[in-house]
Protein backbone atom coordinates (compact mmCIF):
# COMPACT_ATOMS: atom_id res chain seq x y z
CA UNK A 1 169.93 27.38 -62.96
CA UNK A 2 166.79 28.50 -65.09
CA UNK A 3 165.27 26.38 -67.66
CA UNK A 4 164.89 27.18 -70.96
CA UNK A 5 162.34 29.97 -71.41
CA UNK A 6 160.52 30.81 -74.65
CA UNK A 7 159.00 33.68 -75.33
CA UNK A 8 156.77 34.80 -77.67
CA UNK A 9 155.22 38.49 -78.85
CA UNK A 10 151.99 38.05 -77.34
CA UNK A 11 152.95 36.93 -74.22
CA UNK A 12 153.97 38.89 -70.69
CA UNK A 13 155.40 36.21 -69.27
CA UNK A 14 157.87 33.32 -70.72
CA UNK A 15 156.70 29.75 -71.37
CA UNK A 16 159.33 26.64 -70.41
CA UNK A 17 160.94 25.56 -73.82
CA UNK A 18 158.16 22.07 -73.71
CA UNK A 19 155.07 24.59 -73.00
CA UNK A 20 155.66 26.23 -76.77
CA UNK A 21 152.27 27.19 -78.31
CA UNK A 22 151.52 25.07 -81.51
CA UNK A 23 151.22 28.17 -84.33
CA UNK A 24 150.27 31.73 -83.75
CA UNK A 25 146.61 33.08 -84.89
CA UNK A 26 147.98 34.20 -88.53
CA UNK A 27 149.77 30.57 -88.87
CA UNK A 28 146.89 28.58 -87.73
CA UNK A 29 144.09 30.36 -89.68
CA UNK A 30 145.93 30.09 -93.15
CA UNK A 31 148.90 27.98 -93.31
CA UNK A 32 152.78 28.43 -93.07
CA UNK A 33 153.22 28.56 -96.94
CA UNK A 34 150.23 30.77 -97.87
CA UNK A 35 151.17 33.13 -94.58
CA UNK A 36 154.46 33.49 -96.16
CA UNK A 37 153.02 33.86 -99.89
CA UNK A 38 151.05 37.00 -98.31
CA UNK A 39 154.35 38.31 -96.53
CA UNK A 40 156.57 37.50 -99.84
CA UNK A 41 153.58 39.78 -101.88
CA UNK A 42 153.75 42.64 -99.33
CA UNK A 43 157.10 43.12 -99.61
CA UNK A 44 157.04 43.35 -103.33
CA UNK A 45 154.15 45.49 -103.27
CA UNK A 46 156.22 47.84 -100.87
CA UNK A 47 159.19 47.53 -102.86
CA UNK A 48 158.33 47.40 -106.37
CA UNK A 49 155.33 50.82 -105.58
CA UNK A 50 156.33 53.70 -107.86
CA UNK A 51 156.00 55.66 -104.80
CA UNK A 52 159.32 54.20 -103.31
CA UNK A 53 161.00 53.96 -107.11
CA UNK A 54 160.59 57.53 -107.45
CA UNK A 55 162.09 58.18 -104.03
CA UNK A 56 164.93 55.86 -105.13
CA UNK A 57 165.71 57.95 -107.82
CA UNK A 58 165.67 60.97 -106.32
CA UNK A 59 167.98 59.43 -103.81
CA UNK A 60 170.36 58.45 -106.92
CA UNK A 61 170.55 62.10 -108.18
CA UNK A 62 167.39 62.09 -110.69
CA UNK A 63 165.90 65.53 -110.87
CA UNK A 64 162.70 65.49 -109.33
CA UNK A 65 160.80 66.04 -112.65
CA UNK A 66 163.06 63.35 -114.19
CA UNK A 67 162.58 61.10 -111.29
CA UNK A 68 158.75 61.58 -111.56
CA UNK A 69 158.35 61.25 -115.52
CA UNK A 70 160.30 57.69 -115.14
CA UNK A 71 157.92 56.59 -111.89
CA UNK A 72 154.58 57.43 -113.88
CA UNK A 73 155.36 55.43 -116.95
CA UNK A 74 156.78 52.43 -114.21
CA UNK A 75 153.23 52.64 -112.14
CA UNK A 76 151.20 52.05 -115.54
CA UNK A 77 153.72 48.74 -115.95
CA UNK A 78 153.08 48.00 -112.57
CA UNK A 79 149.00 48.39 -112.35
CA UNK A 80 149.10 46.26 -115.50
CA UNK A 81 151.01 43.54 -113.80
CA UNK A 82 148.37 43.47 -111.47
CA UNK A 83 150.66 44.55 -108.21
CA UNK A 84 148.50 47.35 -107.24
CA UNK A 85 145.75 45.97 -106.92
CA UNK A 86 144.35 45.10 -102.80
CA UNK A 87 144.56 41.80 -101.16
CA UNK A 88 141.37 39.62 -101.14
């Protein structure tokens, strides 16, 4: 029987379940709740770019110049809200 093996992203080679590293570089350098703060904002930034809306719409049966008249007056809402702006 095989012990318990963990095994992480980085690694070749699995670690037994007591040898677990402590926190991964992006964990360690930051902190769990302001690693996940960062991921929480990239995924809104992702899903909320008029980029993707106006592929939505398309998607949804907008004509393209429809689709692109509504995405242009959404990306001045969404540069004022401050989501377009890069990541210090």
């Amino acid at each position: 029987m095989t012990p318990n093996m963990h095994y992480n992203s980085e690694q070749t080679v699995a670690l037994p379940a007591g040898d677990v590293p402590e926190w991964p570089a992006p964990f360690a350098a930051r902190g769990l709740k302001e690693f996940l703060m960062a991921r929480f904002r990239s995924y809104l930034q992702h899903r909320l770019n008029p980029l993707h809306i106006y592929c939505r719409l398309c998607e949804r049966g907008f004509s393209s110049r429809a689709a692109r008249r509504l995405s242009s007056v959404y990306e001045r809402l969404y540069r004022v809200c401050g989501l377009g702006l890069p990541r210090v």
